[in-house]
PDB file of N, CA and C in Angstrom:
ATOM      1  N   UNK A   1     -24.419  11.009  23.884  1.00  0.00           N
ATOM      2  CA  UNK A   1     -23.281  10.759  23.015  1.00  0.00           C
ATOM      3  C   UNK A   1     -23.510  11.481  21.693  1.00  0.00           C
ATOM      4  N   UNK A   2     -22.498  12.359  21.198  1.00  0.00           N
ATOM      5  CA  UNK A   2     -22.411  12.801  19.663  1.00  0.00           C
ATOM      6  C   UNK A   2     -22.356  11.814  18.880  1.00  0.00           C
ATOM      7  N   UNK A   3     -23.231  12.651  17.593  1.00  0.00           N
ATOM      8  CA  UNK A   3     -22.715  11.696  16.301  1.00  0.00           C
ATOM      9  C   UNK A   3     -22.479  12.901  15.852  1.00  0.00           C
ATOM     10  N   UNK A   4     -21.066  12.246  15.530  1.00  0.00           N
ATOM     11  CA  UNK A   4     -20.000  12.818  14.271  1.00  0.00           C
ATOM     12  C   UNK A   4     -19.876  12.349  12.773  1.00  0.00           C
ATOM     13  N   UNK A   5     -19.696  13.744  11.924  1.00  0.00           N
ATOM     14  CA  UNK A   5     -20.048  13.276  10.531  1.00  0.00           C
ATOM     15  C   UNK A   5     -18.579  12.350  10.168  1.00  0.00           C
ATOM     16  N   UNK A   6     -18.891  11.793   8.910  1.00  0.00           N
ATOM     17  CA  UNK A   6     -17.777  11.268   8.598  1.00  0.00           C
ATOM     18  C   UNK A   6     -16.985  11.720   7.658  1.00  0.00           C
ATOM     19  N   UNK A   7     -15.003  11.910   8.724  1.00  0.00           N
ATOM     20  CA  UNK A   7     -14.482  12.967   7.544  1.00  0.00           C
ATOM     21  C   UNK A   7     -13.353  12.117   6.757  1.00  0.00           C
ATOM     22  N   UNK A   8     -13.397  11.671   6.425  1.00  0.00           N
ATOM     23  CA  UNK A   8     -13.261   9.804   5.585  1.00  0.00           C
ATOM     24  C   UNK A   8     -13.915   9.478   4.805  1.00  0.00           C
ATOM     25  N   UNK A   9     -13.522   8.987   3.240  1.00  0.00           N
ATOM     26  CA  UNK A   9     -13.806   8.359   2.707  1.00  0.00           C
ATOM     27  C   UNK A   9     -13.565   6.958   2.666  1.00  0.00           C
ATOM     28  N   UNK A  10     -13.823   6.378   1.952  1.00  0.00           N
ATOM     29  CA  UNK A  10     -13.555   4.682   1.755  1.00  0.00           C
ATOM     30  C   UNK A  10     -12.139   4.347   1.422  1.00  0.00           C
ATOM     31  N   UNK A  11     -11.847   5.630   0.178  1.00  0.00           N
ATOM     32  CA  UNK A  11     -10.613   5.522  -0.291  1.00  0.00           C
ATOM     33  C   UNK A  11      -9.294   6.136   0.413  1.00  0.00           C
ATOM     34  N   UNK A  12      -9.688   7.121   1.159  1.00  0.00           N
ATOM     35  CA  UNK A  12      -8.911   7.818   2.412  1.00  0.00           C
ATOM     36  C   UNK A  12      -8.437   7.045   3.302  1.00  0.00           C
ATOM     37  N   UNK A  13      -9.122   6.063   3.984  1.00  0.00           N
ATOM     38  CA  UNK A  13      -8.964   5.329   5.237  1.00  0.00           C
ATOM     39  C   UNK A  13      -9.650   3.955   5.316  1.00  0.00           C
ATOM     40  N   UNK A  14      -9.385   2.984   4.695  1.00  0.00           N
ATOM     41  CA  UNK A  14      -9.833   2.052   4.239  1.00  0.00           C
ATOM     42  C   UNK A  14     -10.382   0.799   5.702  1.00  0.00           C
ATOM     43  N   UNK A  15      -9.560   1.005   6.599  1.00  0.00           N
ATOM     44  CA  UNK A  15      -9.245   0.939   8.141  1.00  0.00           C
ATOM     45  C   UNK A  15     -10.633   1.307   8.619  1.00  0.00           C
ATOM     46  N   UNK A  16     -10.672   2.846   8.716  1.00  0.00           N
ATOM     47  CA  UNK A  16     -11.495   3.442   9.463  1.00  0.00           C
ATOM     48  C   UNK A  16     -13.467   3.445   9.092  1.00  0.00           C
ATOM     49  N   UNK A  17     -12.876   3.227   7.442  1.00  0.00           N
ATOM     50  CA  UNK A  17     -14.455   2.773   6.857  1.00  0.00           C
ATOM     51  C   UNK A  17     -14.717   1.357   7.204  1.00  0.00           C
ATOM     52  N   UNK A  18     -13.818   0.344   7.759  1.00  0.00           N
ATOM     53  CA  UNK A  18     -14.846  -0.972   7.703  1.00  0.00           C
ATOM     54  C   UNK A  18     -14.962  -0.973   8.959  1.00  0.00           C
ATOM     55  N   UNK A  19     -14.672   0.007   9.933  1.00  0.00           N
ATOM     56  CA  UNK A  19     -14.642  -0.014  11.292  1.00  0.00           C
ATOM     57  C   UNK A  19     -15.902   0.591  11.469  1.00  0.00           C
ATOM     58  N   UNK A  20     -16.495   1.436  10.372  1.00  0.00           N
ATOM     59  CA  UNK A  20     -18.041   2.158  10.338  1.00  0.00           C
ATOM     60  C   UNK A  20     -18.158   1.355   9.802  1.00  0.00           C
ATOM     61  N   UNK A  21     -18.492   0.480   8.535  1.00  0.00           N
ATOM     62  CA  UNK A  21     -19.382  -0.435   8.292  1.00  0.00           C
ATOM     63  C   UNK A  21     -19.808  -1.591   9.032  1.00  0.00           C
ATOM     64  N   UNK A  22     -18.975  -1.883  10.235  1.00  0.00           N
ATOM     65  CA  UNK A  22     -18.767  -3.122  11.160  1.00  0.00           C
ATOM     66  C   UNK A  22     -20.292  -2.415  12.103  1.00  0.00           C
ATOM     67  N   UNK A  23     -19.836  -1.072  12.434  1.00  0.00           N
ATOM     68  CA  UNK A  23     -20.684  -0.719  13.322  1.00  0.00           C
ATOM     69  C   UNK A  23     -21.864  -0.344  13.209  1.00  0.00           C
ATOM     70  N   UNK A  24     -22.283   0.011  12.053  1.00  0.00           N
ATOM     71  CA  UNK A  24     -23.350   0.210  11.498  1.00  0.00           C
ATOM     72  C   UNK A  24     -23.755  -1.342  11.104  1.00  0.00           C
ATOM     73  N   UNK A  25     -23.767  -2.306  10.776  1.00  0.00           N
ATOM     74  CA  UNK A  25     -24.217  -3.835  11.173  1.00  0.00           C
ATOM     75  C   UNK A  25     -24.604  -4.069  12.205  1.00  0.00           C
ATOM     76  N   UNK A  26     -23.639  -3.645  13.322  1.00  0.00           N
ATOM     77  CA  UNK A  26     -24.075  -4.017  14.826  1.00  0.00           C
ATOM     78  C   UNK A  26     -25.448  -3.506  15.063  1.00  0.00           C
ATOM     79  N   UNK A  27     -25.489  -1.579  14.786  1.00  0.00           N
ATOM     80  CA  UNK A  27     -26.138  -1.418  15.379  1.00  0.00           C
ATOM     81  C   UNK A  27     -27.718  -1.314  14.663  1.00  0.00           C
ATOM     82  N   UNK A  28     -27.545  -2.260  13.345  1.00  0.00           N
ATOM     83  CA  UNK A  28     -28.938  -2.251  12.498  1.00  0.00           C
ATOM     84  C   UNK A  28     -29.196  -4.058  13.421  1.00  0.00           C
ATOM     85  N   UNK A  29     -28.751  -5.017  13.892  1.00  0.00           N
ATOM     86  CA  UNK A  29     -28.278  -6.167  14.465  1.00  0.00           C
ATOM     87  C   UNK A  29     -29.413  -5.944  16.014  1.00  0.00           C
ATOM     88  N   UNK A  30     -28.923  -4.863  16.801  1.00  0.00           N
ATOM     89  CA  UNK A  30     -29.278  -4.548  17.563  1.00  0.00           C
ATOM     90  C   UNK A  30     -30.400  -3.169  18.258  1.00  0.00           C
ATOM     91  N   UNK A  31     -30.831  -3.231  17.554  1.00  0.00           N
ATOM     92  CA  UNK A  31     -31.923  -2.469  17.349  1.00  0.00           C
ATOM     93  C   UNK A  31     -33.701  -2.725  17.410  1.00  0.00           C
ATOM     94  N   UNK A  32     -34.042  -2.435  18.769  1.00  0.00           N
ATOM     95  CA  UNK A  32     -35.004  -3.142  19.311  1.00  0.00           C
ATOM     96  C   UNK A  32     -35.050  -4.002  20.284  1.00  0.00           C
ATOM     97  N   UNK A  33     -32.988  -4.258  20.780  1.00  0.00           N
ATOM     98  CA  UNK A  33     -33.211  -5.021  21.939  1.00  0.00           C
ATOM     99  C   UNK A  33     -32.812  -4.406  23.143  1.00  0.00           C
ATOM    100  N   UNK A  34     -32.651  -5.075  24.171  1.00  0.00           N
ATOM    101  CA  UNK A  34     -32.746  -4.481  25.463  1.00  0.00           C
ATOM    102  C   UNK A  34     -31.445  -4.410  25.675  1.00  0.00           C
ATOM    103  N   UNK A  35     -30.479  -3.565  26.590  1.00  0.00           N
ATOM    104  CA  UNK A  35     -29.125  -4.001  26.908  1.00  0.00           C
ATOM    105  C   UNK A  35     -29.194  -5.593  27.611  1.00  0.00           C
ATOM    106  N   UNK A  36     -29.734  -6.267  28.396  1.00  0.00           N
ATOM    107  CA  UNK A  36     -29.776  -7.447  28.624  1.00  0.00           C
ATOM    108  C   UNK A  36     -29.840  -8.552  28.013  1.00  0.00           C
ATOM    109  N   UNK A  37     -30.361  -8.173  26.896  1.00  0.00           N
ATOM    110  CA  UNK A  37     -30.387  -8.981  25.541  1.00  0.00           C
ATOM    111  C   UNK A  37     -29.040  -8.793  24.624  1.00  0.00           C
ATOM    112  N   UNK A  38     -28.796  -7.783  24.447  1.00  0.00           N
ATOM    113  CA  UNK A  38     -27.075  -7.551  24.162  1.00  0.00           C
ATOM    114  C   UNK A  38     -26.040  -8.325  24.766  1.00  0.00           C
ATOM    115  N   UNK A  39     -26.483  -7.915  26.309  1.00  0.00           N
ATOM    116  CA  UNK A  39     -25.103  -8.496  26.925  1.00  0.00           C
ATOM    117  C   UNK A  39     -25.404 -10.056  27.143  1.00  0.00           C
ATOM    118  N   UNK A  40     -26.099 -10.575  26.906  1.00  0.00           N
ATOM    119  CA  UNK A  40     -26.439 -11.820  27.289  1.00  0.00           C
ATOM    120  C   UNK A  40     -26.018 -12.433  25.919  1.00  0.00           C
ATOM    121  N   UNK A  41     -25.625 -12.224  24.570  1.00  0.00           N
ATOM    122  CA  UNK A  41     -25.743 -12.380  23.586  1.00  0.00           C
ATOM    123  C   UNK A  41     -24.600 -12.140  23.399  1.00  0.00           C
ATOM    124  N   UNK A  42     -23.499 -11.116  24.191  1.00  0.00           N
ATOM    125  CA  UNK A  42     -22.242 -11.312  24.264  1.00  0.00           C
ATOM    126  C   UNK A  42     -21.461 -12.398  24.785  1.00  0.00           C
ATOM    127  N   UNK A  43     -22.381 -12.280  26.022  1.00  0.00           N
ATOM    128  CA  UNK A  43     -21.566 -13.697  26.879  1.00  0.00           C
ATOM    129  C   UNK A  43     -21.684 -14.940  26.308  1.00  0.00           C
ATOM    130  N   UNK A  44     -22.366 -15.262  25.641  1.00  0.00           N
ATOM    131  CA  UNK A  44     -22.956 -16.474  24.817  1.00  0.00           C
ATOM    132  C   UNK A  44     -21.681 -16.322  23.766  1.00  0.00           C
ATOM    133  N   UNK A  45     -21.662 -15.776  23.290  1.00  0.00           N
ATOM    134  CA  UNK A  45     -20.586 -15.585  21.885  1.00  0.00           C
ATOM    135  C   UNK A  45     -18.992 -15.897  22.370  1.00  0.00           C
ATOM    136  N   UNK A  46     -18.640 -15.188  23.879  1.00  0.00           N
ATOM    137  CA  UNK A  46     -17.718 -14.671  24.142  1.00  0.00           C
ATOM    138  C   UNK A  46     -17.246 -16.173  24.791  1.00  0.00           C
ATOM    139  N   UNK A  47     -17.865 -16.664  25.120  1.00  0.00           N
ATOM    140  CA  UNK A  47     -17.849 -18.233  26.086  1.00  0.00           C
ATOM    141  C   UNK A  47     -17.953 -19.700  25.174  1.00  0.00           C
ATOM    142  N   UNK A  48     -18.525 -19.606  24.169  1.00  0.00           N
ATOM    143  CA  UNK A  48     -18.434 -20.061  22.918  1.00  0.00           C
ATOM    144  C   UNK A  48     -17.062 -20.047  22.178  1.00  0.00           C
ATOM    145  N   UNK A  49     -16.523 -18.613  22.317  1.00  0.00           N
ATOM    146  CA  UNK A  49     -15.139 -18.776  21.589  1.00  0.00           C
ATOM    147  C   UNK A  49     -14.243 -18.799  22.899  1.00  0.00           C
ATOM    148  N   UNK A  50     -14.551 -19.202  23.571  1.00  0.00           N
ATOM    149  CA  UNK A  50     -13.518 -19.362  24.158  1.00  0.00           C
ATOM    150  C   UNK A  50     -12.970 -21.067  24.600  1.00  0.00           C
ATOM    151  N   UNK A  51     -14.012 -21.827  24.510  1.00  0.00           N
ATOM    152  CA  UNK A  51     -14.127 -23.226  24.361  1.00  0.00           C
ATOM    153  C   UNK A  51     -13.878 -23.530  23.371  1.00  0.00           C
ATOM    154  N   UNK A  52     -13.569 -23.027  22.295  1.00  0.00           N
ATOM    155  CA  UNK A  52     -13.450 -23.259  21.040  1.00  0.00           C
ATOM    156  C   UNK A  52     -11.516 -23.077  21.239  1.00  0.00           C
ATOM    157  N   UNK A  53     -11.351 -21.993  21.747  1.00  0.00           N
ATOM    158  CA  UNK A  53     -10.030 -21.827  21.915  1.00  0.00           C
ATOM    159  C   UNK A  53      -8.929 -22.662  22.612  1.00  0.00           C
ATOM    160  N   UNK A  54      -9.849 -22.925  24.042  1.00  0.00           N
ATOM    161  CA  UNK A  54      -9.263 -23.786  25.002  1.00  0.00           C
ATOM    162  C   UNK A  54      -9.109 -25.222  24.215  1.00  0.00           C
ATOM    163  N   UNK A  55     -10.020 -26.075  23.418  1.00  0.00           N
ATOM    164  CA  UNK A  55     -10.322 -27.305  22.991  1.00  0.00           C
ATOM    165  C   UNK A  55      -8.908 -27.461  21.763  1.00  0.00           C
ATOM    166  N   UNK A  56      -8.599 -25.874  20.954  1.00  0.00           N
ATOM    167  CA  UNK A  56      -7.662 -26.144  20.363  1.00  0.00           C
ATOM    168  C   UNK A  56      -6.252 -26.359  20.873  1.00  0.00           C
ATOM    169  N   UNK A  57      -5.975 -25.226  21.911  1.00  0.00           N
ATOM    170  CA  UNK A  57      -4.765 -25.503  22.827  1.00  0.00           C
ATOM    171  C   UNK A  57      -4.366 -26.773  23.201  1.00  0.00           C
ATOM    172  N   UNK A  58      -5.667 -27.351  23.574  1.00  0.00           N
ATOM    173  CA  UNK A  58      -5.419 -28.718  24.319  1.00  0.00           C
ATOM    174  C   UNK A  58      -4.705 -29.591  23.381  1.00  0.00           C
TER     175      UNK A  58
END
């Protein structure tokens, strides 16, 4: 995969910079773990909000 520079500023695309700052969290977040540890750490999150969701519907 490329890395591409960034042709954006903060003040240019205000959108597109917190969409790099989001990802650059993740991937200082995730760094050192295994994809199994990722995805396992998704499903946990992802199943979590979703009981959270269902419990409000109800």
């Amino acid at each position: 995969m490329e890395t591409y520079k960034n042709s954006y500023t903060k003040d240019e695309d205000r959108l597109l910079w917190e969409l790099h700052e989001i990802r650059h969290r993740l991937q200082k977040k995730r760094t050192g773990k295994s994809l199994e540890e990722i995805n396992r750490e998704a499903f946990e999150r992802y199943y979590s909000w979703q009981k959270k969701r269902q419990y409000r519907q109800a």
